[in-house]
C-alpha atoms as a PDB file:
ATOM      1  CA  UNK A   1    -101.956  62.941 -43.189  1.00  0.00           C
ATOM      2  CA  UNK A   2    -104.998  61.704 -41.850  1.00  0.00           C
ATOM      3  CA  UNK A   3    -107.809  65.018 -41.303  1.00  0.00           C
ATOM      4  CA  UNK A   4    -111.196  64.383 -38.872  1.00  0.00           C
ATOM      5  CA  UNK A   5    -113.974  63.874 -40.601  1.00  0.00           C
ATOM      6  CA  UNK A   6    -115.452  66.768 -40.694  1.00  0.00           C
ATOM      7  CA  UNK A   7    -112.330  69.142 -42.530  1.00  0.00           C
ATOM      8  CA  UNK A   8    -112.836  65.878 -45.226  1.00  0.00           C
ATOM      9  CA  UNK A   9    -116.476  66.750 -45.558  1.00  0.00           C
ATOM     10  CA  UNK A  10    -115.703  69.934 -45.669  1.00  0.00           C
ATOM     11  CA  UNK A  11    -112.984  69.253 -48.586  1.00  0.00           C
ATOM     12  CA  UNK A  12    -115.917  67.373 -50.710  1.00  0.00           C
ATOM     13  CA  UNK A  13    -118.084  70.341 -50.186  1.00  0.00           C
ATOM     14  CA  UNK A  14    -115.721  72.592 -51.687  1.00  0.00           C
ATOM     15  CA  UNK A  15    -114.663  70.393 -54.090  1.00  0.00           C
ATOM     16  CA  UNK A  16    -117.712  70.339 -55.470  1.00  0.00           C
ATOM     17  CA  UNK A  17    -118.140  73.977 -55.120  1.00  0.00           C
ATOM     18  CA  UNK A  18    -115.512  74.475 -57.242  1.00  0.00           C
ATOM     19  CA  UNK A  19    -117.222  72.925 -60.143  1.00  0.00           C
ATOM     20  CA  UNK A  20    -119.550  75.865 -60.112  1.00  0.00           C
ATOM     21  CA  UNK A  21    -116.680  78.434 -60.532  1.00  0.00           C
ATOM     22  CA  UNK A  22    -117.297  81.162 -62.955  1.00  0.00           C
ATOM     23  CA  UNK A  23    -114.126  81.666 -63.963  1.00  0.00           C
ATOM     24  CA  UNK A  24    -113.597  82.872 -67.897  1.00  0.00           C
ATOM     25  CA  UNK A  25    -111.384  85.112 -67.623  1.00  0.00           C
ATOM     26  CA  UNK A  26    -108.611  83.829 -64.907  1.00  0.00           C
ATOM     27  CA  UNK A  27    -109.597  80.051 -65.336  1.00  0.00           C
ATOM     28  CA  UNK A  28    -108.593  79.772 -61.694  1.00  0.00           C
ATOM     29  CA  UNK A  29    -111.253  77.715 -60.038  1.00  0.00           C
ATOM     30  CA  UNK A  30    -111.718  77.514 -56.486  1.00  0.00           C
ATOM     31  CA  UNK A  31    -114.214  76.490 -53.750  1.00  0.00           C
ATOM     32  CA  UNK A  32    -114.098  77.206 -50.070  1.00  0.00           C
ATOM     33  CA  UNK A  33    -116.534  75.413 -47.646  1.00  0.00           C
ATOM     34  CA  UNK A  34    -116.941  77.060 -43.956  1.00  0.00           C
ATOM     35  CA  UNK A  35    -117.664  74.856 -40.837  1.00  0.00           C
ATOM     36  CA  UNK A  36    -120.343  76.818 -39.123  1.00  0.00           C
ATOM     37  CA  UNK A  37    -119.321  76.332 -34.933  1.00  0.00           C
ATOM     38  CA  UNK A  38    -121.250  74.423 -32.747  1.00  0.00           C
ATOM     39  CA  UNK A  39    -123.432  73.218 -35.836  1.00  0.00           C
ATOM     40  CA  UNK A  40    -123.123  69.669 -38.108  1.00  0.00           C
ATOM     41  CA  UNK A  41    -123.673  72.470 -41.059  1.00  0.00           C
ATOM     42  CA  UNK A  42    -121.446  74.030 -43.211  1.00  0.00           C
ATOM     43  CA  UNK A  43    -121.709  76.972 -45.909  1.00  0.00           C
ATOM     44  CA  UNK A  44    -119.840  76.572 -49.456  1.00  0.00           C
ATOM     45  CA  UNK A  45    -118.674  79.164 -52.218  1.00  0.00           C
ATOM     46  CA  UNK A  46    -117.001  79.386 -55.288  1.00  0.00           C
ATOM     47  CA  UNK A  47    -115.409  82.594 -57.196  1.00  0.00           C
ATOM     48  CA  UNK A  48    -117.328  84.155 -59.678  1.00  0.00           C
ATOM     49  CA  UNK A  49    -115.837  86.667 -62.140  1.00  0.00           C
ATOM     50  CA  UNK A  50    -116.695  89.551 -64.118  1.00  0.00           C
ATOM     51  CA  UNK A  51    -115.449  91.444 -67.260  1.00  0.00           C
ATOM     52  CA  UNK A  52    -115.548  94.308 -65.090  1.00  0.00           C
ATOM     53  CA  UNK A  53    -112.547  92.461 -62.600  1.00  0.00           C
ATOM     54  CA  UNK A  54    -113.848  94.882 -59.563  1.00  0.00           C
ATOM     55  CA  UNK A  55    -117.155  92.567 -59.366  1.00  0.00           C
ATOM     56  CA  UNK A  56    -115.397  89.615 -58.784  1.00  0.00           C
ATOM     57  CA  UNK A  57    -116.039  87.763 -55.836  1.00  0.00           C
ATOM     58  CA  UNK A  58    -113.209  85.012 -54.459  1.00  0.00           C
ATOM     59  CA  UNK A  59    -114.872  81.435 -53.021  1.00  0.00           C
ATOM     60  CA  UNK A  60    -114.093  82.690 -49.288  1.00  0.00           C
ATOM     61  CA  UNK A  61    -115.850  85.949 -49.333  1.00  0.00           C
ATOM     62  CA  UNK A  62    -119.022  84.099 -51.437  1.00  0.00           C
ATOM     63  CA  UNK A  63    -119.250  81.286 -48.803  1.00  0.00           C
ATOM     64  CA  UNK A  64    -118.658  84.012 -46.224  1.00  0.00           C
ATOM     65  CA  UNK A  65    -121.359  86.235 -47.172  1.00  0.00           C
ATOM     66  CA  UNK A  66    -123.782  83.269 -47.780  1.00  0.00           C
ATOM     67  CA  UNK A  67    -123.337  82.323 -44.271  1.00  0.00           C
ATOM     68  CA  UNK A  68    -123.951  85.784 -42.652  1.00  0.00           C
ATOM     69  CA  UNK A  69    -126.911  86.290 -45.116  1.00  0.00           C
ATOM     70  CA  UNK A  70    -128.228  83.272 -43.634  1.00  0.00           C
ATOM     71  CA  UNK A  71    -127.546  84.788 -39.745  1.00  0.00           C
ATOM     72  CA  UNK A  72    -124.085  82.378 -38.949  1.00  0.00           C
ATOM     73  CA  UNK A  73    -121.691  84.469 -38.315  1.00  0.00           C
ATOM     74  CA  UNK A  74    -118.817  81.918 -36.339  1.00  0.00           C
ATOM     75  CA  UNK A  75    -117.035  79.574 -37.874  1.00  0.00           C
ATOM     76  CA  UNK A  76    -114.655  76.555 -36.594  1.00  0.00           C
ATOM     77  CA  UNK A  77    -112.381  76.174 -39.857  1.00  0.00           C
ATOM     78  CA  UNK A  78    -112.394  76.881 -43.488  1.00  0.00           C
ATOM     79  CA  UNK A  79    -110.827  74.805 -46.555  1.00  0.00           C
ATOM     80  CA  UNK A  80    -109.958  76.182 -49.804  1.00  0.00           C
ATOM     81  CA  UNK A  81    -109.542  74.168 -52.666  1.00  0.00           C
ATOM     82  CA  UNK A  82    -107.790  74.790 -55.950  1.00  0.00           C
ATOM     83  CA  UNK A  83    -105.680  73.041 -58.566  1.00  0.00           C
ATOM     84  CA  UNK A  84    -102.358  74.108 -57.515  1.00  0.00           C
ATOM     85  CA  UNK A  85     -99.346  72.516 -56.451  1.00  0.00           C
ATOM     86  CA  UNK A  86     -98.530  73.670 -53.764  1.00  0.00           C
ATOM     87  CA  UNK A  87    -102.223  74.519 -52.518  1.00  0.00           C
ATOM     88  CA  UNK A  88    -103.140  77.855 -52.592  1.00  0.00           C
ATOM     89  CA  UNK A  89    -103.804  80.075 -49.504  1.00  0.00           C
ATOM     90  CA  UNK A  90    -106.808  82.955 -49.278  1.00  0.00           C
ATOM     91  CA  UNK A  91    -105.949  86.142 -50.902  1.00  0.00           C
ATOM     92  CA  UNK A  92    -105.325  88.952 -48.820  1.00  0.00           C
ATOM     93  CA  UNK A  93    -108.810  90.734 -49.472  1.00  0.00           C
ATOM     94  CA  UNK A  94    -110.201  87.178 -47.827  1.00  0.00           C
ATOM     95  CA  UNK A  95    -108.092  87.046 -45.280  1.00  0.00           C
ATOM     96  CA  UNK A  96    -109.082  90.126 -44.055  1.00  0.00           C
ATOM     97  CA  UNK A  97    -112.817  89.806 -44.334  1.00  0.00           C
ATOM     98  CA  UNK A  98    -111.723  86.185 -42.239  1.00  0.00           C
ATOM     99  CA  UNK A  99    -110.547  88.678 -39.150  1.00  0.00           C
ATOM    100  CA  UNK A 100    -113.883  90.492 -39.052  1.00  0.00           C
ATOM    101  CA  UNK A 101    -115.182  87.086 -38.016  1.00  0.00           C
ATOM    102  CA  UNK A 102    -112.763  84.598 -37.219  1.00  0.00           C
ATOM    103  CA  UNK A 103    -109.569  84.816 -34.644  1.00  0.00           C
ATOM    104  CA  UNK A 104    -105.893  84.612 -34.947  1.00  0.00           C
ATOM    105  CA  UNK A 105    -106.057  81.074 -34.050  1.00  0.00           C
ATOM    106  CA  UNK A 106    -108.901  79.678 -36.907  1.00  0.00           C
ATOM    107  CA  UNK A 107    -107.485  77.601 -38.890  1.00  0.00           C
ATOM    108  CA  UNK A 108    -107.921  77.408 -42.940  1.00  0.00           C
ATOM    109  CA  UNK A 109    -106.506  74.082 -44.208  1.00  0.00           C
ATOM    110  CA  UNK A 110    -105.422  74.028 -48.035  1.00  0.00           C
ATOM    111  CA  UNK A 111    -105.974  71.686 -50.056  1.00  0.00           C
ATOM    112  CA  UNK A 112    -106.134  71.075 -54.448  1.00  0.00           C
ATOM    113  CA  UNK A 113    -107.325  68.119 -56.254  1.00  0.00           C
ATOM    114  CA  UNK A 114    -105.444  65.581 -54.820  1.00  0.00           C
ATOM    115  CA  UNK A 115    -106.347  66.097 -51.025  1.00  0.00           C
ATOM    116  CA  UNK A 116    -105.695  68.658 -48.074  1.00  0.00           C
ATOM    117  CA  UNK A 117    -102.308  69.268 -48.357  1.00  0.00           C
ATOM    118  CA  UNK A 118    -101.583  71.454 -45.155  1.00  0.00           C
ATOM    119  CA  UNK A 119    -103.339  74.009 -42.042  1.00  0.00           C
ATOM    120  CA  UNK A 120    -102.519  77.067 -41.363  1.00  0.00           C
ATOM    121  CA  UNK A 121    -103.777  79.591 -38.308  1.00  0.00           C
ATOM    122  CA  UNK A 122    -105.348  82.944 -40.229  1.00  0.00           C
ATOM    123  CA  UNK A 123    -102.876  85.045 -37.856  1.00  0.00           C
ATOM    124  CA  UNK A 124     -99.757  83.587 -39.518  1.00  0.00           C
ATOM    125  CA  UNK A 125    -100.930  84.160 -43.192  1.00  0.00           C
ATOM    126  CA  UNK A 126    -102.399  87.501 -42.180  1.00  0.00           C
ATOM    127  CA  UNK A 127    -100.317  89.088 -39.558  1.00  0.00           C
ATOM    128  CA  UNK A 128    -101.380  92.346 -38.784  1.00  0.00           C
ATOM    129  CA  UNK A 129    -104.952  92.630 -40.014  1.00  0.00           C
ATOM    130  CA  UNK A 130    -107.001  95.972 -40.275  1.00  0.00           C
ATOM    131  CA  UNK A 131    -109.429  95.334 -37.640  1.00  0.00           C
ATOM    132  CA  UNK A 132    -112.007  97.299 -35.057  1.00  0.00           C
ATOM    133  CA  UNK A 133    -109.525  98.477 -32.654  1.00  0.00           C
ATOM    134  CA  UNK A 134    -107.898 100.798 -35.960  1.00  0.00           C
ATOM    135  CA  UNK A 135    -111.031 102.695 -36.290  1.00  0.00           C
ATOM    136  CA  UNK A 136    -111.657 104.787 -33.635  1.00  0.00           C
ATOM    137  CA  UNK A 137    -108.468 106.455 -31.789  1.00  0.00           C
ATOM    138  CA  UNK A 138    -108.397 110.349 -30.576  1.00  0.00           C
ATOM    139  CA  UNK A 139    -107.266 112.159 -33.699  1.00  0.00           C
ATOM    140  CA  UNK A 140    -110.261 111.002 -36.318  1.00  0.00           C
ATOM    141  CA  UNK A 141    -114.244 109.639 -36.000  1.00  0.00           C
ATOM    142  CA  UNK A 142    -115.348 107.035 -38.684  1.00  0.00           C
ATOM    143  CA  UNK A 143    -118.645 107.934 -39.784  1.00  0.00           C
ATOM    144  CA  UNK A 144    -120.879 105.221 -41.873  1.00  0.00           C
ATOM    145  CA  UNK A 145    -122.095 106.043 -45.047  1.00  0.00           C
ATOM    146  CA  UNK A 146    -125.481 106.996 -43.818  1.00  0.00           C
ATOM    147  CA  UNK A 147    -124.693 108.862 -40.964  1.00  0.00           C
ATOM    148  CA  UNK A 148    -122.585 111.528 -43.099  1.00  0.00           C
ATOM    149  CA  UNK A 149    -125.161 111.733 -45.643  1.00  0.00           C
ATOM    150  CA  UNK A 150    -127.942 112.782 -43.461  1.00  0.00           C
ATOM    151  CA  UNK A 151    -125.884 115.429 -42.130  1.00  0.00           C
ATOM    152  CA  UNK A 152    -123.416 116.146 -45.111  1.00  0.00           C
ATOM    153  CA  UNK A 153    -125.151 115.268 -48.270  1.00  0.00           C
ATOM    154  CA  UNK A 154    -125.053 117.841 -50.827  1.00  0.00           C
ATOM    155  CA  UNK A 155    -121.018 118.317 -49.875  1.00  0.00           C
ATOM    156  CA  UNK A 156    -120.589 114.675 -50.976  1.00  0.00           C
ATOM    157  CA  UNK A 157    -120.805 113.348 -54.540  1.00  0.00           C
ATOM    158  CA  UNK A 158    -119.261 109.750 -53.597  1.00  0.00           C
ATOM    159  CA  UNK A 159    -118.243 107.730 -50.443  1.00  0.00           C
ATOM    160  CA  UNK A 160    -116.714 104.803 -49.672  1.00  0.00           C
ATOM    161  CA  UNK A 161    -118.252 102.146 -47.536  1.00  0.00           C
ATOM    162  CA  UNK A 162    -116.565 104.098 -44.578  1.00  0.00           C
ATOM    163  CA  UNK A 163    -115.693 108.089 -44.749  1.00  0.00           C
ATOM    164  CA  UNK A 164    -112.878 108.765 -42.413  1.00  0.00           C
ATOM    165  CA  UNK A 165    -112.110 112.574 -41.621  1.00  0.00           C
ATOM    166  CA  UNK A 166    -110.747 114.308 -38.550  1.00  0.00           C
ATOM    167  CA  UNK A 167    -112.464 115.776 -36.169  1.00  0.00           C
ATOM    168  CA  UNK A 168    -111.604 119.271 -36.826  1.00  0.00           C
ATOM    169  CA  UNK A 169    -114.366 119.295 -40.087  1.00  0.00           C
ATOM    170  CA  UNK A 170    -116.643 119.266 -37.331  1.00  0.00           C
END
């Protein structure tokens, strides 16, 4: 199948991404490349690994935080490149950071060594994402991090990211 040109320079980029996997553990390379919208740019990643396996990073979260780090924060379609056959699609952790900025509809082509091998929409390989209309409803608040602990911070010795409770502790 014949891709526009920019999903194949997006399939070089993380090709060559991919080269700069740190992967010792797994041995499971794999580079991602990001087209940022609206721009001729695009943002690249790889997976790096860690003995402790919790600070392990895939290639679509790395290019994904390099790209908000460096204030883009929409994208027009992502590829992901490994050495599978079939390709291999985002893990579920990605996919989900994908919904906090990308829609239903983006799509994320696959590809391995030998080419793009297929698109999908994010929607239909994550179908019912955790996503801003979850956190609030009438039965809890969602406090961040910093909120709670300038209120609440000698009742706390560790918090997640977010600290959901009902309202009643209130």
């Amino acid at each position: 199948m014949i891709y526009p040109a920019e999903v194949e320079k997006a399939y070089k980029l993380a090709l060559e991404a991919r080269l700069n996997s740190h992967s010792p553990y797994s041995k499971f390379k794999v580079g991602a490349c990001f087209k940022i919208r609206s721009k001729d740019e695009y943002i690249s990643g790889t997976n790096v690994e860690n003995a402790s396996f919790g600070g392990a990073i895939c290639a679509e979260r790395s290019a994904i935080v390099s790209a908000i780090s460096q204030g883009e924060k929409q994208f027009d379609f992502a590829v992901v490149v490994t050495d599978t056959d079939p390709a291999s699609p985002p893990c579920g952790f990605c996919l989900q950071v994908m919904t906090e900025f990308c829609a239903g509809n983006f799509p994320i082509y696959l590809a391995n060594l030998n080419g793009i091998k297929s698109k999908f929409e994010l929607g239909k390989l994550l179908t019912t994402p955790f996503d801003h209309k979850n956190l609030l409803d009438k039965s809890s608040t969602v406090l961040l991090r910093n909120q709670f602990f300038r209120t609440h911070y000698k009742k706390v010795l560790f918090l997640s990211p977010r600290f959901y409770c009902p309202k009643e502790m209130f």
